[in-house]
ModelCIF file with pLDDT and N, C-alpha, C, O atoms, coordinates in Angstrom:
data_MODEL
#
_entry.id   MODEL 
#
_entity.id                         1 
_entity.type                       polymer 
_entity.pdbx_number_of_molecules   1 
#
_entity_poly.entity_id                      1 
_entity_poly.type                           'polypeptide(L)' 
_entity_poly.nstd_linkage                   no 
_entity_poly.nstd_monomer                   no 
_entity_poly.pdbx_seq_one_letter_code       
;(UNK)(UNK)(UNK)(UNK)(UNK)(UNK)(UNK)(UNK)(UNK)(UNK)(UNK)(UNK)(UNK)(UNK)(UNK)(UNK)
(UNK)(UNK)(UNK)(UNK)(UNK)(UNK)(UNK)(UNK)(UNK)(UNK)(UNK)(UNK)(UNK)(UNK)(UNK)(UNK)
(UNK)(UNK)(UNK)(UNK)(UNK)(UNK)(UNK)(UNK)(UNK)(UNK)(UNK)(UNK)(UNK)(UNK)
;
_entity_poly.pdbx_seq_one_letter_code_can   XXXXXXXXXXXXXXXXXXXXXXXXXXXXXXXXXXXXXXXXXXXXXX 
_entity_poly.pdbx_strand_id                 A 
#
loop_
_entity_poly_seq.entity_id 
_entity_poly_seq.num 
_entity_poly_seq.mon_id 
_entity_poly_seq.hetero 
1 1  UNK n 
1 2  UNK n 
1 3  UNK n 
1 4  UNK n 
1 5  UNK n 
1 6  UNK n 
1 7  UNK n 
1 8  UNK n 
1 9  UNK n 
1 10 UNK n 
1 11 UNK n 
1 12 UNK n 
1 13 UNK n 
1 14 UNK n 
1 15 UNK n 
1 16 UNK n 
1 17 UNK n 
1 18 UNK n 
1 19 UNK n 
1 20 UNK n 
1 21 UNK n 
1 22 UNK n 
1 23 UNK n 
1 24 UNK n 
1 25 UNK n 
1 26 UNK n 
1 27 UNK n 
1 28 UNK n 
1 29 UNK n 
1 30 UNK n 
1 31 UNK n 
1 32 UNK n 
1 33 UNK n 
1 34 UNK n 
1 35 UNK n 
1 36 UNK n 
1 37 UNK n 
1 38 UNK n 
1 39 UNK n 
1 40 UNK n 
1 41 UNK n 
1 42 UNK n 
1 43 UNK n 
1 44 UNK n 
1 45 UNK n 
1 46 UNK n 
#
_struct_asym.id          A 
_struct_asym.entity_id   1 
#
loop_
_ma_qa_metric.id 
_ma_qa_metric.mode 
_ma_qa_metric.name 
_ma_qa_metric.software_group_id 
_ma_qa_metric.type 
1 global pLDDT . pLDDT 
2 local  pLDDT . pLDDT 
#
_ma_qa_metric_global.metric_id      1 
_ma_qa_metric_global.metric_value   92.35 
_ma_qa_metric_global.model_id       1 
_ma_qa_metric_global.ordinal_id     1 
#
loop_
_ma_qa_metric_local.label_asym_id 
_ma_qa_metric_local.label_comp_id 
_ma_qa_metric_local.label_seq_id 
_ma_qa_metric_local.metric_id 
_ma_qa_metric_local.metric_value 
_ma_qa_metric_local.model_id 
_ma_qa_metric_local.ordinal_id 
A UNK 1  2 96.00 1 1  
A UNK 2  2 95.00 1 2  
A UNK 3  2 95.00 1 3  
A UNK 4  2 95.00 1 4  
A UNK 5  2 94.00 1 5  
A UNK 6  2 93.00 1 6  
A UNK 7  2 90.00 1 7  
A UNK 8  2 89.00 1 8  
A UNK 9  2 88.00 1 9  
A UNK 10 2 82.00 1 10 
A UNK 11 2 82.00 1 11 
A UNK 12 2 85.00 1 12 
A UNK 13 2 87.00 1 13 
A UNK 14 2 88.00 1 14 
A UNK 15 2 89.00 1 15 
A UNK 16 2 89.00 1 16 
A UNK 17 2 92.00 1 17 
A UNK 18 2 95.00 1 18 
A UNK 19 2 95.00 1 19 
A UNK 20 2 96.00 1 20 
A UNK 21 2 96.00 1 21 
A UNK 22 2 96.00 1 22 
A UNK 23 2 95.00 1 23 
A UNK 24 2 93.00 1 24 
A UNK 25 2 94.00 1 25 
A UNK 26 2 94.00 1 26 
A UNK 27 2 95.00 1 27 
A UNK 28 2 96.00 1 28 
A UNK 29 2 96.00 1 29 
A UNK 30 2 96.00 1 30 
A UNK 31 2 95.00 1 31 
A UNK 32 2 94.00 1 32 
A UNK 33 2 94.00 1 33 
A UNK 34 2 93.00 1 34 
A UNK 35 2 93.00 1 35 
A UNK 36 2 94.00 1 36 
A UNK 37 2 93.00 1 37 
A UNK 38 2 90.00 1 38 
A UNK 39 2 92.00 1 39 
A UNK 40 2 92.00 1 40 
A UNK 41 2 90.00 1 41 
A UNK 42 2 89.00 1 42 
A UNK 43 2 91.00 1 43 
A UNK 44 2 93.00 1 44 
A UNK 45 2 94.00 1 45 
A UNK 46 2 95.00 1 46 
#
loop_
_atom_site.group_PDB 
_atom_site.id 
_atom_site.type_symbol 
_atom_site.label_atom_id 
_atom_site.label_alt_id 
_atom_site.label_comp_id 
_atom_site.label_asym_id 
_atom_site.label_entity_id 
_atom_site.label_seq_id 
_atom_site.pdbx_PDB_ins_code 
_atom_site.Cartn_x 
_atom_site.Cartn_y 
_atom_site.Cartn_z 
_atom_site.occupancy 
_atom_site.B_iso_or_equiv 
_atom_site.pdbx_formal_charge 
_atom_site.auth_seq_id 
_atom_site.auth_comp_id 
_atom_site.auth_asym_id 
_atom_site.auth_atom_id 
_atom_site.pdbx_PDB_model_num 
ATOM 1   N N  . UNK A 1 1  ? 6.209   1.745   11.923 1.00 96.00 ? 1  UNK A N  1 
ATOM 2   C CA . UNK A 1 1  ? 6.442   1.763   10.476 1.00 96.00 ? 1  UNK A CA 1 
ATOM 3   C C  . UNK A 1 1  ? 7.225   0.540   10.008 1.00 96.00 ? 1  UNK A C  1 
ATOM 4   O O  . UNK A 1 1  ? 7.077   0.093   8.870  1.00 96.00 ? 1  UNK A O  1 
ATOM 5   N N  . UNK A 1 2  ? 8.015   0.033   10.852 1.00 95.00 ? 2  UNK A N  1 
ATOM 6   C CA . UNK A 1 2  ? 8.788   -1.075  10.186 1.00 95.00 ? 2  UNK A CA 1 
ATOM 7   C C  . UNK A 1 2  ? 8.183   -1.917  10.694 1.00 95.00 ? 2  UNK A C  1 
ATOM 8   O O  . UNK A 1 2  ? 8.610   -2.836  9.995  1.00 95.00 ? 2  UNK A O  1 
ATOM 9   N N  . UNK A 1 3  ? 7.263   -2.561  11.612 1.00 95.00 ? 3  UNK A N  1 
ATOM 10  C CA . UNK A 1 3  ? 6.446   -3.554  11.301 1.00 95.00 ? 3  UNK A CA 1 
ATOM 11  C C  . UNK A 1 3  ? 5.123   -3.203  10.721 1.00 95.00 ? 3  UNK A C  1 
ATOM 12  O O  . UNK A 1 3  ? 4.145   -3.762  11.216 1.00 95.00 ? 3  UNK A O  1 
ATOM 13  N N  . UNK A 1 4  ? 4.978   -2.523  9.933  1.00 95.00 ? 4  UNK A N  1 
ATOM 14  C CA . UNK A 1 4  ? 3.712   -2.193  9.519  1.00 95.00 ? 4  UNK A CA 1 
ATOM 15  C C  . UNK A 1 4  ? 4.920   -2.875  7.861  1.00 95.00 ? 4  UNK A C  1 
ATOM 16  O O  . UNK A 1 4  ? 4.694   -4.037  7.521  1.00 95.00 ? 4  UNK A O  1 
ATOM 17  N N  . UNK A 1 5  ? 5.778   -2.268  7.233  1.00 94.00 ? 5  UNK A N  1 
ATOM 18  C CA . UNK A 1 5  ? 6.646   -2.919  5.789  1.00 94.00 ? 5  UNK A CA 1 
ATOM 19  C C  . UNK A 1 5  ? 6.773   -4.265  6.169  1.00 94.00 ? 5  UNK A C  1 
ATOM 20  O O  . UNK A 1 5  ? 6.402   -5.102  5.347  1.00 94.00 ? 5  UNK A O  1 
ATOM 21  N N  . UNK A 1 6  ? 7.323   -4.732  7.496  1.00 93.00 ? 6  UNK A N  1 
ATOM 22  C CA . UNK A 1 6  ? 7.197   -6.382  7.078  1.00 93.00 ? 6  UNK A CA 1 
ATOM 23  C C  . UNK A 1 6  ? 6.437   -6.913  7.349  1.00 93.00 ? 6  UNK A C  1 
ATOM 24  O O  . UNK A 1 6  ? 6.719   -8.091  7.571  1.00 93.00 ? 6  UNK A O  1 
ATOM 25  N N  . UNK A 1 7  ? 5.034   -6.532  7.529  1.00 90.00 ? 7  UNK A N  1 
ATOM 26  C CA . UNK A 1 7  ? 4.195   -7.348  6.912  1.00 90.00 ? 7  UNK A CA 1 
ATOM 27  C C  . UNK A 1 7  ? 3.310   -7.233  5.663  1.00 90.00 ? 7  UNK A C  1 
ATOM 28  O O  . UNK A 1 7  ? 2.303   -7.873  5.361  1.00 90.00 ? 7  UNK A O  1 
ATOM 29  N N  . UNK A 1 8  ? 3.892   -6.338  5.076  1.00 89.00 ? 8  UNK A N  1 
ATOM 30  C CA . UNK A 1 8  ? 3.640   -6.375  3.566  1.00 89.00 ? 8  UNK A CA 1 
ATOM 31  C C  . UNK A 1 8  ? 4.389   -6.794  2.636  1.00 89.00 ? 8  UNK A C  1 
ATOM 32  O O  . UNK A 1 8  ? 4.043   -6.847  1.456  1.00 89.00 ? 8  UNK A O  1 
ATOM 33  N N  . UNK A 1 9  ? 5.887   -7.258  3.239  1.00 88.00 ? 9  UNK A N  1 
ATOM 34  C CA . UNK A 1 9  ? 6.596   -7.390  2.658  1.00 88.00 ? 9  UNK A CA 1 
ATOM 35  C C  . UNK A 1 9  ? 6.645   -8.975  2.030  1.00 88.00 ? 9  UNK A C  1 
ATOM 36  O O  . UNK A 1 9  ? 7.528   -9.379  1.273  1.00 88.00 ? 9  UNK A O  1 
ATOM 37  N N  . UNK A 1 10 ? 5.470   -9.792  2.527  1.00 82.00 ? 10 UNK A N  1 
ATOM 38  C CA . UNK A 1 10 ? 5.231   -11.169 2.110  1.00 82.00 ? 10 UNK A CA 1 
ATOM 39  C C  . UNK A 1 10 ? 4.774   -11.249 0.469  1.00 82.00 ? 10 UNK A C  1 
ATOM 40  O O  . UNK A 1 10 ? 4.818   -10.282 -0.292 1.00 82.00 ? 10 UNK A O  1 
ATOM 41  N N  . UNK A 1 11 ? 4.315   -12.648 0.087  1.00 82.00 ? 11 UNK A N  1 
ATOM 42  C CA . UNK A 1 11 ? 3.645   -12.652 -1.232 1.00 82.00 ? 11 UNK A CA 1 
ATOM 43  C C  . UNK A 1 11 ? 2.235   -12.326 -1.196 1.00 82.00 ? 11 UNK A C  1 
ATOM 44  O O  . UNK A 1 11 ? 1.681   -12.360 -2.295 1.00 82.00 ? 11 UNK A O  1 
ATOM 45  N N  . UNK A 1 12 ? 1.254   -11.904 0.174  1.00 85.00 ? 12 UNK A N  1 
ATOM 46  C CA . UNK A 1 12 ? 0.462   -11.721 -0.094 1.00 85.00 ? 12 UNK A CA 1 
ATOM 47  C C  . UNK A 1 12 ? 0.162   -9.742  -0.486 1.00 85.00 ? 12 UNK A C  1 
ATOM 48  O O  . UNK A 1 12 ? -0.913  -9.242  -0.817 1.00 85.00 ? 12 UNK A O  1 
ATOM 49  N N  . UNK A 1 13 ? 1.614   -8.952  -0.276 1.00 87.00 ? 13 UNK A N  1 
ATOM 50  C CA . UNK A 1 13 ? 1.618   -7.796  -0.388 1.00 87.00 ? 13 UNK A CA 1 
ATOM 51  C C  . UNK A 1 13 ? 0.636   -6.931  0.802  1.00 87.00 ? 13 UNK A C  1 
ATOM 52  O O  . UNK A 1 13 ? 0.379   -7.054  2.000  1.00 87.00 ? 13 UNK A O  1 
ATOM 53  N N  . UNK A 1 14 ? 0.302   -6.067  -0.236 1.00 88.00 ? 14 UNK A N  1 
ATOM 54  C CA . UNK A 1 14 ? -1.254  -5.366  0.943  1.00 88.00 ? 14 UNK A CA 1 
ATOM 55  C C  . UNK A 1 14 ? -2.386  -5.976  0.973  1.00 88.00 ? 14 UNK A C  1 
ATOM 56  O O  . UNK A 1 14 ? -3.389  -5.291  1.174  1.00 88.00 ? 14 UNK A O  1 
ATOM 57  N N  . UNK A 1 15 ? -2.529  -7.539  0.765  1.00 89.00 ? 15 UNK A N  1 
ATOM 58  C CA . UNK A 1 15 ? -3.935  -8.235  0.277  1.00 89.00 ? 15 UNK A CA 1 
ATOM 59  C C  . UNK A 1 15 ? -3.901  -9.106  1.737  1.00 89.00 ? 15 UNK A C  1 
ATOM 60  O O  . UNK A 1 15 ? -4.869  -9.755  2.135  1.00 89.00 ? 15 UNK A O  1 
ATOM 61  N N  . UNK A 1 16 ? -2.604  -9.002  2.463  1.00 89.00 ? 16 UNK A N  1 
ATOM 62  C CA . UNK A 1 16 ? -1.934  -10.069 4.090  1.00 89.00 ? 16 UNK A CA 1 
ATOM 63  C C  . UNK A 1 16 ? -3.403  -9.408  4.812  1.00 89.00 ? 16 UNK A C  1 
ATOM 64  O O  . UNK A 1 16 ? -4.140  -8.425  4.734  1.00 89.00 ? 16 UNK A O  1 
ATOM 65  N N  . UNK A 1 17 ? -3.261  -10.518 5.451  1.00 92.00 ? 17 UNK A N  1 
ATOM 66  C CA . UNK A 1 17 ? -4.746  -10.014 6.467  1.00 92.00 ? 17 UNK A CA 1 
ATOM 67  C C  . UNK A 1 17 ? -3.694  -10.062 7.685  1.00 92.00 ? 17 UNK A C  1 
ATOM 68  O O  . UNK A 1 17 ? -2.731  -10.776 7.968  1.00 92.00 ? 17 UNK A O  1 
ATOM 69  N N  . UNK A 1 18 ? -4.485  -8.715  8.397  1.00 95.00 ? 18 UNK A N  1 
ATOM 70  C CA . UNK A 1 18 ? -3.561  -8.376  9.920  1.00 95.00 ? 18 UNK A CA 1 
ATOM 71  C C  . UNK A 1 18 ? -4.576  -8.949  10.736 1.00 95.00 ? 18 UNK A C  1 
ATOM 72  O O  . UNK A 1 18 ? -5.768  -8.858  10.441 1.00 95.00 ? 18 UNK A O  1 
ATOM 73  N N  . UNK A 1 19 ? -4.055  -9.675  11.994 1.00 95.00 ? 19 UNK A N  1 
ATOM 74  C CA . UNK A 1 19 ? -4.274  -9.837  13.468 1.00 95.00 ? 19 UNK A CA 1 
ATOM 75  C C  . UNK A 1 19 ? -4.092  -8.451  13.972 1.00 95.00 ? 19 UNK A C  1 
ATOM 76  O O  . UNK A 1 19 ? -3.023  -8.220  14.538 1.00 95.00 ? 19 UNK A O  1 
ATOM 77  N N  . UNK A 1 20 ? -4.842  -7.620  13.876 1.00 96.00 ? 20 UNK A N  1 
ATOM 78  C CA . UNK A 1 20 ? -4.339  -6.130  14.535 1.00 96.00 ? 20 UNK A CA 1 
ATOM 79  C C  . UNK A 1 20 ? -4.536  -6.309  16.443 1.00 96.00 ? 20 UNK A C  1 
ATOM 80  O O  . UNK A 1 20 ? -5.681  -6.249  16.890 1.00 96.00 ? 20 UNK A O  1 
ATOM 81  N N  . UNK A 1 21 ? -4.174  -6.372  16.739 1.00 96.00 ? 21 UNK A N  1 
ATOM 82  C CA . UNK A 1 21 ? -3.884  -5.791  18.801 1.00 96.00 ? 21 UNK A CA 1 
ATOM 83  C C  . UNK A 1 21 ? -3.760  -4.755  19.253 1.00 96.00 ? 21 UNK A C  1 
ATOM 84  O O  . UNK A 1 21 ? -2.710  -4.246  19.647 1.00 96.00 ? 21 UNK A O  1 
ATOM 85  N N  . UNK A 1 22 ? -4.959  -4.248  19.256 1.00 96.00 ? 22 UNK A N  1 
ATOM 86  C CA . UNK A 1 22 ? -5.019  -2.547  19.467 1.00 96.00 ? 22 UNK A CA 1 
ATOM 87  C C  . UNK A 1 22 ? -4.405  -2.344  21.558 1.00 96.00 ? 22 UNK A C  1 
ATOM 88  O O  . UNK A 1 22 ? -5.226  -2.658  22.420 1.00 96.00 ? 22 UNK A O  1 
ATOM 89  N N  . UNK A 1 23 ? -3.405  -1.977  21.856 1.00 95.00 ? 23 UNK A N  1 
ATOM 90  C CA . UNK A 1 23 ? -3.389  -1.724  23.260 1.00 95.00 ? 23 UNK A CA 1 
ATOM 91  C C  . UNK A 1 23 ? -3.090  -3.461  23.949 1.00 95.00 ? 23 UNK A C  1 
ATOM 92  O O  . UNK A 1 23 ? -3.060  -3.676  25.161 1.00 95.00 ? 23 UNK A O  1 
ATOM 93  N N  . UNK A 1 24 ? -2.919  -4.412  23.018 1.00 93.00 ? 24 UNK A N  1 
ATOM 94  C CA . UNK A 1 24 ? -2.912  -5.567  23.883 1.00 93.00 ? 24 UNK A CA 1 
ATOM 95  C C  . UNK A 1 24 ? -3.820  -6.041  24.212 1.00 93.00 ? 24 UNK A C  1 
ATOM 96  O O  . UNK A 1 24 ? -4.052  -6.874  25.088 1.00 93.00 ? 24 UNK A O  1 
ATOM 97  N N  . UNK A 1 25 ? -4.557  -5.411  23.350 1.00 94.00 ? 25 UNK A N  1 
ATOM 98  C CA . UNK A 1 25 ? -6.310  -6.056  23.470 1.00 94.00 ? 25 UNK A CA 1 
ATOM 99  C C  . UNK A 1 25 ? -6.354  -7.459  22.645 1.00 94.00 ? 25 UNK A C  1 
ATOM 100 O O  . UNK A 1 25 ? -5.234  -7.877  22.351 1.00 94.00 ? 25 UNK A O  1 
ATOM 101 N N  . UNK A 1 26 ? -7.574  -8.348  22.174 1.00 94.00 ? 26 UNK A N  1 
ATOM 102 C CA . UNK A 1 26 ? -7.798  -9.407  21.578 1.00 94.00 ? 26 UNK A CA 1 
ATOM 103 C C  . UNK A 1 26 ? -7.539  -8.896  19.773 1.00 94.00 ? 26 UNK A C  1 
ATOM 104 O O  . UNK A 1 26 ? -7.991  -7.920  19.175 1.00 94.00 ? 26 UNK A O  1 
ATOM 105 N N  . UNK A 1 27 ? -6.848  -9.751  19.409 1.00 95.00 ? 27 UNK A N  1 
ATOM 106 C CA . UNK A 1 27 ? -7.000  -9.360  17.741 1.00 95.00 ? 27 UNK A CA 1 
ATOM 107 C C  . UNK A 1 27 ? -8.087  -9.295  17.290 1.00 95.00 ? 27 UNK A C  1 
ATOM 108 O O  . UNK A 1 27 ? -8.977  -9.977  17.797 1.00 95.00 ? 27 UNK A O  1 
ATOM 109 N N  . UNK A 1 28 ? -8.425  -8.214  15.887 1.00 96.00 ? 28 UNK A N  1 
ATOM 110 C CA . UNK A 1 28 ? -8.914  -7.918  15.326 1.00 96.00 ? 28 UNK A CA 1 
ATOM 111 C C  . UNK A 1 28 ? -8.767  -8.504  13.903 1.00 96.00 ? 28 UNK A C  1 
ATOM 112 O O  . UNK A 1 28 ? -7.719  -8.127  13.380 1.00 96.00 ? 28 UNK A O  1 
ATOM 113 N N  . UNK A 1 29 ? -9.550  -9.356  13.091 1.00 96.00 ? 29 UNK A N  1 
ATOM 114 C CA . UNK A 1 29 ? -9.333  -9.492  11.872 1.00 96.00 ? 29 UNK A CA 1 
ATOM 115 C C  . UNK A 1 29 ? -9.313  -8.559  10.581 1.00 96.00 ? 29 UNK A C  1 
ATOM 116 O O  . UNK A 1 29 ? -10.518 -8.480  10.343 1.00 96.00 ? 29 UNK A O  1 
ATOM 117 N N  . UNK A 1 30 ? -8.813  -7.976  9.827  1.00 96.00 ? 30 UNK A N  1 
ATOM 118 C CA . UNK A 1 30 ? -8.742  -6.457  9.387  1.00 96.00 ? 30 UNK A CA 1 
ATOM 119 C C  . UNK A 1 30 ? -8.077  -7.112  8.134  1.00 96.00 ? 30 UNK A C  1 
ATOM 120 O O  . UNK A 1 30 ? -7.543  -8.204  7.936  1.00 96.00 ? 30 UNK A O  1 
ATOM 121 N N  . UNK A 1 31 ? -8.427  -5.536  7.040  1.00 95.00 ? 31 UNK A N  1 
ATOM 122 C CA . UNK A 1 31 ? -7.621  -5.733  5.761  1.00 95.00 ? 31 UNK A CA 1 
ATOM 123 C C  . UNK A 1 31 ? -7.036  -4.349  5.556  1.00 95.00 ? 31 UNK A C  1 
ATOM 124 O O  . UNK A 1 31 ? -7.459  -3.495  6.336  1.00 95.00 ? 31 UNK A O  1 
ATOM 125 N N  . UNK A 1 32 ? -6.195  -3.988  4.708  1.00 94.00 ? 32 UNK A N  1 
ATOM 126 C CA . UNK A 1 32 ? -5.275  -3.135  4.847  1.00 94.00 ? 32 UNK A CA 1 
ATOM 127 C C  . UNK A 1 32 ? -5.939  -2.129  3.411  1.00 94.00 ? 32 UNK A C  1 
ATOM 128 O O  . UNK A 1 32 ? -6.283  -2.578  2.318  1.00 94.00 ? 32 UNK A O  1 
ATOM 129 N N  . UNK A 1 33 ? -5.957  -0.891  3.801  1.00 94.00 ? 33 UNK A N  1 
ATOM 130 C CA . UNK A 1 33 ? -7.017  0.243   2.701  1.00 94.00 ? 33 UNK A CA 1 
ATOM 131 C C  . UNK A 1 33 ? -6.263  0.936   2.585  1.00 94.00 ? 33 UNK A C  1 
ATOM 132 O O  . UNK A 1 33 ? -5.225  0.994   3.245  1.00 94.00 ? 33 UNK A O  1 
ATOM 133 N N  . UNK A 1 34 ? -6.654  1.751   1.570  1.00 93.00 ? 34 UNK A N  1 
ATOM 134 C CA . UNK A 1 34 ? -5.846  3.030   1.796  1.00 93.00 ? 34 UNK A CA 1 
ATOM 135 C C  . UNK A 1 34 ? -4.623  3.738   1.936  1.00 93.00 ? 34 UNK A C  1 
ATOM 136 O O  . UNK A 1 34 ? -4.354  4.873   2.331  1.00 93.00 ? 34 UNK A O  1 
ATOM 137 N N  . UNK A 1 35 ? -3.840  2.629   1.446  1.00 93.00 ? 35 UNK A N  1 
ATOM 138 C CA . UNK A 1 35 ? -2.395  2.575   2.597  1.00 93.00 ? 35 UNK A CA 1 
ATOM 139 C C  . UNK A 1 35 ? -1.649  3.860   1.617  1.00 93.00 ? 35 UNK A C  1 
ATOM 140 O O  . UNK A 1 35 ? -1.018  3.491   0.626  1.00 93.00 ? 35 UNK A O  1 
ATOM 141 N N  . UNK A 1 36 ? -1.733  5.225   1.895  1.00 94.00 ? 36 UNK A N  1 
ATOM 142 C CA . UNK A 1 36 ? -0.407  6.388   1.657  1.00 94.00 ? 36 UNK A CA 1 
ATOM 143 C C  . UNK A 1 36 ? 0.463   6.356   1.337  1.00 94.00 ? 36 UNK A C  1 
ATOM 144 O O  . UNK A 1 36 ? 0.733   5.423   2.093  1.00 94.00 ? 36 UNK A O  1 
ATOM 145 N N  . UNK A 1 37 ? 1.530   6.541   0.736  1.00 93.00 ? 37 UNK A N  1 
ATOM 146 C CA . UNK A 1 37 ? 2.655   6.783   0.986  1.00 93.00 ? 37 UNK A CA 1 
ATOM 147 C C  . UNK A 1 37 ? 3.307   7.986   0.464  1.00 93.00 ? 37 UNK A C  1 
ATOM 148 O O  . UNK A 1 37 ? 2.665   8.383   -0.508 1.00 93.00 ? 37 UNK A O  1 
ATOM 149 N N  . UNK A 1 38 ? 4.748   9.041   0.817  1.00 90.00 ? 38 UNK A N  1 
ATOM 150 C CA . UNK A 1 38 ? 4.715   10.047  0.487  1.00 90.00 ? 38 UNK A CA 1 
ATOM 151 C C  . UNK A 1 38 ? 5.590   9.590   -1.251 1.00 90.00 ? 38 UNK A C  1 
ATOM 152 O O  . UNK A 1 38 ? 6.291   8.653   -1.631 1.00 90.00 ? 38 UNK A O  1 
ATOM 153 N N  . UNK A 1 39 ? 5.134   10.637  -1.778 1.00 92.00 ? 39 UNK A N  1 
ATOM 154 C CA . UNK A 1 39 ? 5.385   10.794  -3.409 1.00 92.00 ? 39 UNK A CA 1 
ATOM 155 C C  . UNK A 1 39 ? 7.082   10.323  -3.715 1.00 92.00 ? 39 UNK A C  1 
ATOM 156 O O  . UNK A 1 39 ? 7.570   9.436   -4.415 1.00 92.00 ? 39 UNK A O  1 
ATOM 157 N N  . UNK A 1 40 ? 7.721   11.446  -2.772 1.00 92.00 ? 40 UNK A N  1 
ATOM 158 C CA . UNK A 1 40 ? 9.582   10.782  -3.002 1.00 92.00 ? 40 UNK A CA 1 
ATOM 159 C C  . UNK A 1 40 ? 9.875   10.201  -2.059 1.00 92.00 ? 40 UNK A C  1 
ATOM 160 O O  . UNK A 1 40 ? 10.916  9.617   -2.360 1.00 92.00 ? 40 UNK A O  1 
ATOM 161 N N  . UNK A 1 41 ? 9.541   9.905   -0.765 1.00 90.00 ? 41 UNK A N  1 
ATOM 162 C CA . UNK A 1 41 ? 10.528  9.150   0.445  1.00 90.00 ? 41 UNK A CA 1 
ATOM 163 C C  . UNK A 1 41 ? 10.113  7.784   0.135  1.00 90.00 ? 41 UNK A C  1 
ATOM 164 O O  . UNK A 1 41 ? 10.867  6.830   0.325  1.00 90.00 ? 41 UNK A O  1 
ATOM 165 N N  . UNK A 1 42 ? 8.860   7.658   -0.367 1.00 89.00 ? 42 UNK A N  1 
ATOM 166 C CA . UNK A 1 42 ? 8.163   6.138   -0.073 1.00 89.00 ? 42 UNK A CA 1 
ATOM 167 C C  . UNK A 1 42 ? 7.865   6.024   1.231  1.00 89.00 ? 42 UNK A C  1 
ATOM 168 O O  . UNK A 1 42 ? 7.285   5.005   1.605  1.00 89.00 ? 42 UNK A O  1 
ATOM 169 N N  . UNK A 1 43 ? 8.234   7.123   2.229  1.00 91.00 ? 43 UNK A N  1 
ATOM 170 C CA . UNK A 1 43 ? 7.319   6.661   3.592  1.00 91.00 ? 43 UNK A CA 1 
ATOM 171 C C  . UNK A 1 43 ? 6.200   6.542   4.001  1.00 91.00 ? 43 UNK A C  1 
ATOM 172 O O  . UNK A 1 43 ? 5.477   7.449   3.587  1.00 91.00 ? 43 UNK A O  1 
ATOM 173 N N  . UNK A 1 44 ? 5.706   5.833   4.634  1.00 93.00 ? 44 UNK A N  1 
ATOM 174 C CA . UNK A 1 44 ? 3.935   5.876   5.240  1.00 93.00 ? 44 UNK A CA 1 
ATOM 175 C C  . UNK A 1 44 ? 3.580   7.014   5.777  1.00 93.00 ? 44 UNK A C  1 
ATOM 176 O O  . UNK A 1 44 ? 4.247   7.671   6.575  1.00 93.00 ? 44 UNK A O  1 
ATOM 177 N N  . UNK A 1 45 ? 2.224   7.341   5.229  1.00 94.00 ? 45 UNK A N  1 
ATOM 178 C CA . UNK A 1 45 ? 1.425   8.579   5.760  1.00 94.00 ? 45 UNK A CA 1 
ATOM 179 C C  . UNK A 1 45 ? 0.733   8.337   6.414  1.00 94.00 ? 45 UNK A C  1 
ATOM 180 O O  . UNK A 1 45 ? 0.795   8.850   7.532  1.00 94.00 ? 45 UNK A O  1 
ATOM 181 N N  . UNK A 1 46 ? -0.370  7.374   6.080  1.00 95.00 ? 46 UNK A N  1 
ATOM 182 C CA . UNK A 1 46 ? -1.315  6.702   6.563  1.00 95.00 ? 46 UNK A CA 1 
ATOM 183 C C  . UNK A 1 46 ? -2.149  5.770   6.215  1.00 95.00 ? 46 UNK A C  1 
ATOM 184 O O  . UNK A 1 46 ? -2.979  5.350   7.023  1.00 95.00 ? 46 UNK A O  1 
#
């Protein structure tokens, strides 16, 4: 969860394109969807 906020936390917001490394595998080029959060904590759901 806290590296999932700083990397949104740039100027590109949720628009940052992730290098995702699933397991230490080769990155993945990916964009960020969907992104949850709960109504009062502001924490990530999913």
């Amino acid at each position: 969860a806290r590296e999932l906020s700083q990397a949104i936390r740039g100027p590109a917001g949720t628009n940052a394109l992730v290098a995702l490394e699933v397991d230490g595998g080769a990155p993945v080029l990916a964009v960020l969807r969907d992104l949850h959060r709960h109504p009062i904590k502001g924490s990530f759901i999913h």
